[in-house]
Protein backbone atom coordinates (compact mmCIF):
# COMPACT_ATOMS: atom_id res chain seq x y z
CA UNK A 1 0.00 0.00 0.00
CA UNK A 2 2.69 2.33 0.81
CA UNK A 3 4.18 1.18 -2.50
CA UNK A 4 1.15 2.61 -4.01
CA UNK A 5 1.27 5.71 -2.65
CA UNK A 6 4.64 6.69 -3.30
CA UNK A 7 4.04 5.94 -7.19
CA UNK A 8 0.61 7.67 -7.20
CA UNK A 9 3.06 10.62 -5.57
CA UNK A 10 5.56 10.43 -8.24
CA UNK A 11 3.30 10.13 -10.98
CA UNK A 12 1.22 13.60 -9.50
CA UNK A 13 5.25 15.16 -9.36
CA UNK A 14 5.93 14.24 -12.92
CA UNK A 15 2.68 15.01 -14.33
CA UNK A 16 3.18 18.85 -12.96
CA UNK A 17 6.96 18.83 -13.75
CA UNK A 18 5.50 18.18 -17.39
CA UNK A 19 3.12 21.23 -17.54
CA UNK A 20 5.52 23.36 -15.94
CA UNK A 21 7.81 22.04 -18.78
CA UNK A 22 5.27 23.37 -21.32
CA UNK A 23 6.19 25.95 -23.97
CA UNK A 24 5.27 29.54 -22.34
CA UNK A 25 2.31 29.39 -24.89
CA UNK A 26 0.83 26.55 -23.37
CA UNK A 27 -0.40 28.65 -19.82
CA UNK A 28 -4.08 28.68 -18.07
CA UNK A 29 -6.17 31.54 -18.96
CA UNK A 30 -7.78 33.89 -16.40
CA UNK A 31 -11.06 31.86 -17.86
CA UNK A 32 -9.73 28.44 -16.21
CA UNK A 33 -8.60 27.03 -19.52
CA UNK A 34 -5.18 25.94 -21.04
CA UNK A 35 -3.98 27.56 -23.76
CA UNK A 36 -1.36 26.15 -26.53
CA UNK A 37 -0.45 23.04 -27.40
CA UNK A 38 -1.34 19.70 -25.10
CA UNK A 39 1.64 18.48 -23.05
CA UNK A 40 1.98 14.45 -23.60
CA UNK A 41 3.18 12.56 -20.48
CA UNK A 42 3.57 9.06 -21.23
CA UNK A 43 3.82 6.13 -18.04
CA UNK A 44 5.77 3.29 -18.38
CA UNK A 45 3.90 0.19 -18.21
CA UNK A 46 5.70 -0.75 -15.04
CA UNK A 47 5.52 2.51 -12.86
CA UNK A 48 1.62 2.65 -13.89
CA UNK A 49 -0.89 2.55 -10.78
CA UNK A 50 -4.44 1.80 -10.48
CA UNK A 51 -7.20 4.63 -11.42
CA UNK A 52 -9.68 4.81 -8.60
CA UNK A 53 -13.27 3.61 -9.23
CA UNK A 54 -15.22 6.55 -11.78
CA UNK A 55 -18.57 7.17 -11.24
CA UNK A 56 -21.24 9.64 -12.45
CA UNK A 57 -24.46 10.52 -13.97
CA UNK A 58 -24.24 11.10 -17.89
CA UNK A 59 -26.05 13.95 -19.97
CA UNK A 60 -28.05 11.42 -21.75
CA UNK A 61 -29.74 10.11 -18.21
CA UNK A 62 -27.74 7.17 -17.62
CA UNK A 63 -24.94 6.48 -15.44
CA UNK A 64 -21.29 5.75 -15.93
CA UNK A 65 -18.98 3.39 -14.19
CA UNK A 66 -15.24 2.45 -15.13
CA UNK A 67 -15.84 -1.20 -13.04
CA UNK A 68 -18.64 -1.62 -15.91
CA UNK A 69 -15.57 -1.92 -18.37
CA UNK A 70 -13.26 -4.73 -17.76
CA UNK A 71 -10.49 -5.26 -19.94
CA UNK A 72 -11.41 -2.13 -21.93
CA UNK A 73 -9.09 0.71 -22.84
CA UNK A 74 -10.74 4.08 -20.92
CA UNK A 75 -10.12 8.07 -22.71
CA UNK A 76 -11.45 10.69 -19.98
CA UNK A 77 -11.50 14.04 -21.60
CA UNK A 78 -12.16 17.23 -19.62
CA UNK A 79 -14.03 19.89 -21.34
CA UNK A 80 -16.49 22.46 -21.18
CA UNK A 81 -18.65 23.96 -24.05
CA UNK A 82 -17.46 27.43 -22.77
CA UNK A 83 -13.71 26.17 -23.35
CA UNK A 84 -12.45 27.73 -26.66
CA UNK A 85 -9.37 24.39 -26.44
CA UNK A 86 -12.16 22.29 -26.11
CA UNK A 87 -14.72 22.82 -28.73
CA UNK A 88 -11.35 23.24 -31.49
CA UNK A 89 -10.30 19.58 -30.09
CA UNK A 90 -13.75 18.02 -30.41
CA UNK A 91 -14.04 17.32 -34.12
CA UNK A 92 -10.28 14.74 -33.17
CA UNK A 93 -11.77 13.25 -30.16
CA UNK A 94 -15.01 12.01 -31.83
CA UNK A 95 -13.22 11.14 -35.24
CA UNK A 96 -10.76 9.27 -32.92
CA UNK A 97 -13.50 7.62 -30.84
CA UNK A 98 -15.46 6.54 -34.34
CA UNK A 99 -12.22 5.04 -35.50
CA UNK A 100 -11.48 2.65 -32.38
CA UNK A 101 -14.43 2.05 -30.32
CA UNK A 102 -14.40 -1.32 -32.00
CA UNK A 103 -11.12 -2.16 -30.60
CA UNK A 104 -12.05 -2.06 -26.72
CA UNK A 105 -12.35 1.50 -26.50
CA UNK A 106 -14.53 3.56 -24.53
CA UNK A 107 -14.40 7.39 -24.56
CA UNK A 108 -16.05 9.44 -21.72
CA UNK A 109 -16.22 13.29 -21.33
CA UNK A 110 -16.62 14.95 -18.08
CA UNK A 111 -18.21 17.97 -18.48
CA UNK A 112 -16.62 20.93 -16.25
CA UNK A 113 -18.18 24.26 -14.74
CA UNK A 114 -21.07 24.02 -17.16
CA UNK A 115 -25.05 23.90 -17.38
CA UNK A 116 -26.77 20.81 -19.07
CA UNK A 117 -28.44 22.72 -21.53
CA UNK A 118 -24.88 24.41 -22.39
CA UNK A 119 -23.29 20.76 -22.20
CA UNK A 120 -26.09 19.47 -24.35
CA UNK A 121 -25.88 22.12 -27.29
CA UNK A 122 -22.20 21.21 -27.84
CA UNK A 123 -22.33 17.63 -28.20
CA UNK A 124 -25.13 18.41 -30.65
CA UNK A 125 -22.92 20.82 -32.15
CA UNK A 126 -19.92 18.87 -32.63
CA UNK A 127 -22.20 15.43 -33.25
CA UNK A 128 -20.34 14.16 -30.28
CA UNK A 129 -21.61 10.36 -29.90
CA UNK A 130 -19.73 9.52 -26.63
CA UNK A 131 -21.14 9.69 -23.43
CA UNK A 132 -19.91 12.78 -20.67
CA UNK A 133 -20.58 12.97 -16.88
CA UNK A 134 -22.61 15.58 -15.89
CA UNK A 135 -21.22 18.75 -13.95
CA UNK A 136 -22.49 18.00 -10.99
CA UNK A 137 -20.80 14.77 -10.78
CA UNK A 138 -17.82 15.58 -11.91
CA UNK A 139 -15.89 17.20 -8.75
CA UNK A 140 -15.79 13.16 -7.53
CA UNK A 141 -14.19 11.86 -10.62
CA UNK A 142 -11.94 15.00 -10.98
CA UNK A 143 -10.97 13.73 -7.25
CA UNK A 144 -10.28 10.51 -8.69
CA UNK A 145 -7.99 12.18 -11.34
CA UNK A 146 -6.20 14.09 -8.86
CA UNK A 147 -2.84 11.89 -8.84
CA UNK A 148 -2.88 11.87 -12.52
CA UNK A 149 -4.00 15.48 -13.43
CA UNK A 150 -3.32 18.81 -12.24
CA UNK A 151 -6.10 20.53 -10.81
CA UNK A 152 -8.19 23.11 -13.43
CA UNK A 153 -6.23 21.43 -16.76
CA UNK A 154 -9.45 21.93 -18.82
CA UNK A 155 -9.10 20.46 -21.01
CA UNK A 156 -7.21 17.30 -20.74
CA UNK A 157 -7.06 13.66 -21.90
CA UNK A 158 -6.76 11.01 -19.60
CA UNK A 159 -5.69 7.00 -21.16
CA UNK A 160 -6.27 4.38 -19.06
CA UNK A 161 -4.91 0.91 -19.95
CA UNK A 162 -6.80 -2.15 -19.95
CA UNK A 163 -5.49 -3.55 -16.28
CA UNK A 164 -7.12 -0.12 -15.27
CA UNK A 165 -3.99 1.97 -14.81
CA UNK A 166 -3.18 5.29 -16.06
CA UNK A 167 -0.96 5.17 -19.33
CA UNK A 168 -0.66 8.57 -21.01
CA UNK A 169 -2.15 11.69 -20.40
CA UNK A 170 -2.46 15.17 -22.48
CA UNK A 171 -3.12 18.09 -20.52
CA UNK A 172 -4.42 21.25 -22.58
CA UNK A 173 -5.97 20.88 -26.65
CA UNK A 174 -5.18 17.43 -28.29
CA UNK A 175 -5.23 16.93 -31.82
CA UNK A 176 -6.39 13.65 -34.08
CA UNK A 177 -2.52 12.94 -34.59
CA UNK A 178 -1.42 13.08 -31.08
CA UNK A 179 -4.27 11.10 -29.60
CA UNK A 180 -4.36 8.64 -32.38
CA UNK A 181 -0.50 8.11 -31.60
CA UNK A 182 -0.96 7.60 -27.58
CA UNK A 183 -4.34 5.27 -27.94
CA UNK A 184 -2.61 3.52 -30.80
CA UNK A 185 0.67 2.86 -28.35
CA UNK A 186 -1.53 1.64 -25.82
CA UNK A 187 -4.05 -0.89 -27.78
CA UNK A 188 -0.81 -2.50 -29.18
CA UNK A 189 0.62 -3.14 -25.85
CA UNK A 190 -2.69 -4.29 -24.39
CA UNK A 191 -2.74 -7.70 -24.94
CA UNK A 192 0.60 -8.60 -24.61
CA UNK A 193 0.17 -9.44 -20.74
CA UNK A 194 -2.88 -11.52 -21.20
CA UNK A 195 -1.30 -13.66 -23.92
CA UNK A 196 2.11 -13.89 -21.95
CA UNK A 197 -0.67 -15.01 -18.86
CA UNK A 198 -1.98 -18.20 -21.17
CA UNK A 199 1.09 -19.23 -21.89
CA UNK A 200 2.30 -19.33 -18.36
């Protein structure tokens, strides 16, 4: 346990290292957004810890929760519809989402300092066919993210491996290249401890 907690500390330390590391573009607006280019950290398979459980209502009425998706690969995005980052990233995130949700991937907004109705108009907007947790819920999975993402990074990515463990992040605006790049790294890796499990 105190294993865990020293690499859920390290992870937090390198994940702020990185975004102080940005290029002086890349800084948080007086709005609460980040500005610039997203800053990739990448985890190495073996220093990777556990994402807490993720829970929360969803914009369409239903409910999420990451222990309803075993063995799948998990992409938290952070946004807001009043996030200029976030509505220029949306058209990658759903072409990105339309392009692997076939391979064991599930995408999941969490929708930030926003109304519904807001929230609502810009997945309609952007023809956004994931599923986002409500604002209300999402101070508890933003808790959750709290060893893997600095606090106000709207918007940021968030990949979560198959054994449930945080792989890559991007805090600030993605783009189709660099997310397509991380998800790709992390499908192709995937199933290389389950086969190397059968064979054992």
């Amino acid at each position: 346990m105190r294993a865990v907690r020293q690499m859920a500390m390290l992870i937090a330390v390198t994940t702020v290292a990185a975004a102080c590391g940005a290029p002086s573009s890349s800084l948080t607006s007086s709005r609460g957004y980040v500005s610039g280019p997203g800053v990739v950290s990448r985890v190495a398979p073996e220093d990777r810890v556990p994402l807490p459980s993720v829970t929360g209502r969803l914009l369409d009425g239903g409910q999420f929760d990451s222990g309803d998706h075993p063995e799948t690969v998990l992409v938290f995005n952070v946004w807001g519809s009043w996030c200029p980052p976030c509505r220029a990233e949306a058209p990658a995130l759903q072409a990105v989402w339309e392009e692997t949700r076939d391979r064991g991937v599930q995408f999941v907004g969490v929708d930030v300092k926003d109304s519904d109705a807001a929230a609502r108009a810009f997945v309609r907007e952007f023809g956004i066919s994931y599923p986002s947790i409500v604002t209300e819920d999402s101070g508890q999975v933003l808790l959750a993210f709290h060893s893997s993402l600095p606090p106000n990074a709207i918007p940021s990515t968030l990949i979560v491996d198959r054994q449930g463990r945080v792989a890559a992040r991007i805090v600030g605006e993605t783009t189709y290249t660099k997310l397509r790049e991380l998800l790709d790294e992390v499908l192709a890796e995937s199933s290389q401890p389950r086969a190397a499990a059968r064979e054992s």
